[in-house]
Protein backbone atom coordinates (compact mmCIF):
# COMPACT_ATOMS: atom_id res chain seq x y z
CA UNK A 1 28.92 42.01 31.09
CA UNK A 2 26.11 44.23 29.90
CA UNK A 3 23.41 45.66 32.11
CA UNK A 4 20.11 43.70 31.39
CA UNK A 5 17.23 45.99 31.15
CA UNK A 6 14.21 45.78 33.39
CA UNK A 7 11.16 44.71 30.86
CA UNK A 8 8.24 47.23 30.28
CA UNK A 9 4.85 47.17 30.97
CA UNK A 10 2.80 45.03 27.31
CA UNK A 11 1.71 47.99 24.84
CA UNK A 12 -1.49 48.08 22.68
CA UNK A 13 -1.03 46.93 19.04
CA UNK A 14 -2.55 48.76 16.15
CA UNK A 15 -4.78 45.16 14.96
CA UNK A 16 -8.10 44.63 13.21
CA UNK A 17 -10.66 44.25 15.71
CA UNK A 18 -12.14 41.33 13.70
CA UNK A 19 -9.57 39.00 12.70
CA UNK A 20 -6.73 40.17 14.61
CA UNK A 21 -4.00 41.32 11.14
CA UNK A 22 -1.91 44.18 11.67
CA UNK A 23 -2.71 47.08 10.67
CA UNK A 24 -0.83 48.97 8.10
CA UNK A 25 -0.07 52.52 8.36
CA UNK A 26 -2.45 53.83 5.89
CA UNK A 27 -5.43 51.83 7.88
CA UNK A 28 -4.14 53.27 11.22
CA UNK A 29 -6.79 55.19 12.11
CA UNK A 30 -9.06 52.40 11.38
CA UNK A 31 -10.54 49.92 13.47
CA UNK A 32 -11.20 46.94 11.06
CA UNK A 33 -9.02 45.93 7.86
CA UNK A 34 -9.36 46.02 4.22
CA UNK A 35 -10.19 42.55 3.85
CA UNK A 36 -13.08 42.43 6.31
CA UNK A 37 -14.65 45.89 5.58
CA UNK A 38 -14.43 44.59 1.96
CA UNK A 39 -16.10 40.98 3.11
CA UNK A 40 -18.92 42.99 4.69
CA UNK A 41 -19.56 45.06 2.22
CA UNK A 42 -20.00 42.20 0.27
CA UNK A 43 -22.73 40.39 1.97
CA UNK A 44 -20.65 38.50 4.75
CA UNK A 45 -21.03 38.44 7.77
CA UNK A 46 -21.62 42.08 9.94
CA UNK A 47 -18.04 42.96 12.03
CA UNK A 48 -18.34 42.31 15.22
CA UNK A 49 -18.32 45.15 17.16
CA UNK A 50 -20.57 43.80 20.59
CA UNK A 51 -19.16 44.10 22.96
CA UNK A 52 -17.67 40.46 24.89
CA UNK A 53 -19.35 39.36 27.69
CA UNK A 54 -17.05 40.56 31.03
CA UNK A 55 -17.58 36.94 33.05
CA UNK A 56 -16.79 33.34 31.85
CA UNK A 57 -17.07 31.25 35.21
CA UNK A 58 -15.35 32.69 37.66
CA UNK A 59 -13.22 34.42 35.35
CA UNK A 60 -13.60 38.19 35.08
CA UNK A 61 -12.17 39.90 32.60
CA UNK A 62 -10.43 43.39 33.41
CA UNK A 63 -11.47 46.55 32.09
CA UNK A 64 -9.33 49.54 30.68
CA UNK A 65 -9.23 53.33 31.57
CA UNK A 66 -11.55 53.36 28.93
CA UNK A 67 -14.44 51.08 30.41
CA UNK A 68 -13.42 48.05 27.67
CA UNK A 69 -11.32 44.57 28.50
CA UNK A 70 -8.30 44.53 28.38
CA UNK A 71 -7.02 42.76 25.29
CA UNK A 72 -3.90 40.92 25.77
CA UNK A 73 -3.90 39.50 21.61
CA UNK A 74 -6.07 38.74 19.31
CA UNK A 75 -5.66 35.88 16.38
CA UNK A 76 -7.11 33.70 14.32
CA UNK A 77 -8.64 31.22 16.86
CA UNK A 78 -9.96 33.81 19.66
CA UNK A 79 -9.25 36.53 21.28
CA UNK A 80 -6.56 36.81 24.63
CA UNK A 81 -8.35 39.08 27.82
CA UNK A 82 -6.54 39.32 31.02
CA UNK A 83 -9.24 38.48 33.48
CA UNK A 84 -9.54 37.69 37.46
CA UNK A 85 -9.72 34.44 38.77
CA UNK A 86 -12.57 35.24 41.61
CA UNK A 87 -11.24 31.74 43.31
CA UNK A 88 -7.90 31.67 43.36
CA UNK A 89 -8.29 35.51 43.34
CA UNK A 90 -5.16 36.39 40.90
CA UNK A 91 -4.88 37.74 37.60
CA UNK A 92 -4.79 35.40 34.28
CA UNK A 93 -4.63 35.36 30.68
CA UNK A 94 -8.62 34.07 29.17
CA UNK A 95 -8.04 33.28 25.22
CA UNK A 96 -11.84 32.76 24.47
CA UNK A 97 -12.51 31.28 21.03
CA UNK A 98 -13.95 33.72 18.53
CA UNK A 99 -17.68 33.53 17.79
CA UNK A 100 -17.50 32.71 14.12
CA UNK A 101 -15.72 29.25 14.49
CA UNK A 102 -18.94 28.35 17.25
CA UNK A 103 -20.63 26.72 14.39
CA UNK A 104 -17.61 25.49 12.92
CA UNK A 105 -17.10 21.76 14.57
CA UNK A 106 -13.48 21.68 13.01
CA UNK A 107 -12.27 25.08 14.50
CA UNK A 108 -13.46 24.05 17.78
CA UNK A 109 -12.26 21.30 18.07
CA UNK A 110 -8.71 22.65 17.03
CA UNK A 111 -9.33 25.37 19.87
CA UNK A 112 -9.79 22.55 22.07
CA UNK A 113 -7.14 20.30 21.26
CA UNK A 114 -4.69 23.35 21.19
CA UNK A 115 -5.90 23.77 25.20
CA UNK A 116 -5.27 20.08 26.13
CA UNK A 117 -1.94 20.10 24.51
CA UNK A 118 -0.71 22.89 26.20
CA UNK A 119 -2.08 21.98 29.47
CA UNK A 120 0.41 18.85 29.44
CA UNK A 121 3.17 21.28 29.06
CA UNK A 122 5.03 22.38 32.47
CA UNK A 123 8.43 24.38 31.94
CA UNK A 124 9.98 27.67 32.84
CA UNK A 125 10.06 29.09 29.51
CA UNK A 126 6.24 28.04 28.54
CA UNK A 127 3.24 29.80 29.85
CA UNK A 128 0.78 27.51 31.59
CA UNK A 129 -2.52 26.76 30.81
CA UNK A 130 -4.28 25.39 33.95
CA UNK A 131 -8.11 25.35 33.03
CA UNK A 132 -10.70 24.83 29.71
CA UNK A 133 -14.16 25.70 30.55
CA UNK A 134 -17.63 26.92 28.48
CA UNK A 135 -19.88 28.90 28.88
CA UNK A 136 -23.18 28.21 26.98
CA UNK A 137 -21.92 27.82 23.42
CA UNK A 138 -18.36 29.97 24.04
CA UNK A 139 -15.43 28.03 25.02
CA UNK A 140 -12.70 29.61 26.91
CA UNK A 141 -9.23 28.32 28.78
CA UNK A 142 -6.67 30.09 31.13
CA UNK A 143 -3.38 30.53 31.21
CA UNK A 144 -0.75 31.95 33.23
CA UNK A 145 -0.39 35.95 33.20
CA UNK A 146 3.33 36.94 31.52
CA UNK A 147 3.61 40.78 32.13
CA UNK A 148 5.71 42.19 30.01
CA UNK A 149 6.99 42.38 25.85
CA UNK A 150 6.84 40.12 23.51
CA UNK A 151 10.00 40.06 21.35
CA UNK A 152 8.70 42.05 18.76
CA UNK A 153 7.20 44.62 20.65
CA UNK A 154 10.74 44.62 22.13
CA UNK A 155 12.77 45.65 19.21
CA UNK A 156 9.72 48.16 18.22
CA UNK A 157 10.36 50.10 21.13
CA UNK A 158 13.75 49.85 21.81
CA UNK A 159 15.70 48.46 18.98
CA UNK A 160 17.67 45.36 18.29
CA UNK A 161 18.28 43.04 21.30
CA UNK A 162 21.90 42.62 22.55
CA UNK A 163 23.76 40.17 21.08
CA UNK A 164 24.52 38.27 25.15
CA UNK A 165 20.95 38.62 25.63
CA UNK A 166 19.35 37.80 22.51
CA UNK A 167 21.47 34.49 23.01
CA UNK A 168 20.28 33.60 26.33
CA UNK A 169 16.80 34.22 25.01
CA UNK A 170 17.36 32.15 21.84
CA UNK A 171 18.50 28.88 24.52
CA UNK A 172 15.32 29.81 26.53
CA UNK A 173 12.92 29.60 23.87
CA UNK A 174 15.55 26.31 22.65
CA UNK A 175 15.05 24.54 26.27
CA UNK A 176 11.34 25.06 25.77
CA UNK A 177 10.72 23.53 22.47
CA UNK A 178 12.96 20.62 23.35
CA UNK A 179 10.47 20.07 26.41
CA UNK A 180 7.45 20.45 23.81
CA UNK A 181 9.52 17.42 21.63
CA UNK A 182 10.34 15.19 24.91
CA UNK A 183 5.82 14.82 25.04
CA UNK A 184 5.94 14.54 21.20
CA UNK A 185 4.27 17.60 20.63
CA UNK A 186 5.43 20.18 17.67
CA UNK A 187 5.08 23.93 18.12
CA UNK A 188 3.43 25.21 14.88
CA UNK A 189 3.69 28.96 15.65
CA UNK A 190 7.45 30.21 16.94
CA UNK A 191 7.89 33.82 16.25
CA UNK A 192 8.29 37.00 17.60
CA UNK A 193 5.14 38.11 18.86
CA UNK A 194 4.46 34.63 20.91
CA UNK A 195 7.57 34.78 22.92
CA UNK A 196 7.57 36.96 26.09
CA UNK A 197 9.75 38.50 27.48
CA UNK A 198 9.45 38.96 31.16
CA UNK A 199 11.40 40.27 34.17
CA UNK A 200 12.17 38.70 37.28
CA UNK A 201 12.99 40.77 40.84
CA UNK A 202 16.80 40.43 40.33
CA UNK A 203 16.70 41.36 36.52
CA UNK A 204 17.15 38.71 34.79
CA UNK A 205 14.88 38.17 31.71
CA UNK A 206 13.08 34.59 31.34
CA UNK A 207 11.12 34.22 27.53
CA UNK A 208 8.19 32.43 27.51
CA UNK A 209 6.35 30.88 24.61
CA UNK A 210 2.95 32.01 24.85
CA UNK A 211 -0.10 31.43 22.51
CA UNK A 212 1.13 27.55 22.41
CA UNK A 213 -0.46 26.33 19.24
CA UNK A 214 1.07 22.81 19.58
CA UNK A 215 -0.16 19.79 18.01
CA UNK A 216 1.00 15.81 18.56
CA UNK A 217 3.30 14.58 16.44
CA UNK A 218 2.34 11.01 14.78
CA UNK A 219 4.51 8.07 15.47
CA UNK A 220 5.57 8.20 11.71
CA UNK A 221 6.87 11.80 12.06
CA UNK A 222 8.16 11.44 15.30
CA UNK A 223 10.93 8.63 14.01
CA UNK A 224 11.81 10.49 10.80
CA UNK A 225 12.45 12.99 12.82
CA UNK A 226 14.74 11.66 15.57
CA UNK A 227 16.87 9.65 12.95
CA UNK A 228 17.67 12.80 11.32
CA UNK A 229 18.61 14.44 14.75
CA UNK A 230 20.39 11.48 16.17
């Protein structure tokens, strides 16, 4: 049986500091991309480079070595801090919606929709959300601190997963979406970089779907879909 490794500590990611994209190597040393130094440049809107506000409730977010919060992700909808929970005093994850879809009734309401479904989700191998709050015009929810790699970061740093373990992780993530179908809901965003990898005192790794962008499936879908299963 192989030896399953002990799961590191979650590593920065070269990303734009606007809209969250990768990277690529030649904008490394950058902090924004292409596409939005280009949009500024061209009369959009400036890049926003204020700095966040450190307390949403009683949710503080957690600064760096270098004085900054600590970014967990960053996508499309908002950005992912870990933060303190000053009354239940632990750590947690804080995705806070990104200011540009405040005036944008659609992307809020997807931000808050995308809370509420995965509050109804309770499993192992899916991170919990347990609160959706705001804060003047901001909107924020919190979820259940994973420490350690996603999948991708995984193979970045150490190389392809083991074919027992990347098995076991595959039925993980498997149980989990089959929970997500038994409420009707359909995960729109399984990949690499929004499945943890965490793991536990005896060394065994549990995955976790984090970043649950799920969305109800209509009764229409929902019968298609289990006559084509069943």
């Amino acid at each position: 049986m192989n030896e399953r490794p002990v799961i590191g500590s979650k590593t920065a990611q070269s990303a734009c500091a606007q809209c969250g994209s990768s990277l690529s190597s030649s904008e490394g040393t950058e902090e924004f991309c292409l596409t939005c130094l280009l949009h500024s440049a061209l009369g959009g809107e400036d890049l926003d480079t204020a700095p966040s506000p450190h307390c949403f409730d009683q949710y503080e977010l957690v600064d760096g070595s270098d004085g900054q919060p600590v970014e967990l992700g960053r996508g499309a909808m908002g950005v992912t801090y870990k933060a303190f929970d000053t009354n239940l005093r632990c750590e947690v994850a804080l995705k806070v919606i990104h200011p540009r879809h405040l005036e944008d009734e659609t992307s809020r309401a997807r931000f808050l929709s995308e809370a509420r479904a995965a509050a109804q989700l309770r499993h192992r191998n899916i991170a919990s959300v347990f609160h959706l709050g705001s804060k003047r015009d901001e909107y924020f929810y919190a979820m259940e601190l994973v420490e350690g790699q996603t999948i991708e970061e995984w193979i970045h740093h150490k190389g392809p997963i083991d074919c027992p373990i990347a098995l076991d992780i595959a039925l993980q993530i498997t149980r989990a979406l089959i929970a997500t179908g038994t409420r009707q809901f359909v995960h729109r965003d399984v990949k690499p970089s929004n499945v943890m990898l965490c793991s536990e005192a005896d060394g065994v790794i549990v995955a976790k779907l984090i970043h649950c962008t799920a969305i109800r499936a209509s009764r229409r879908w929902w019968q298609r879909f289990s006559r084509r299963t069943n």
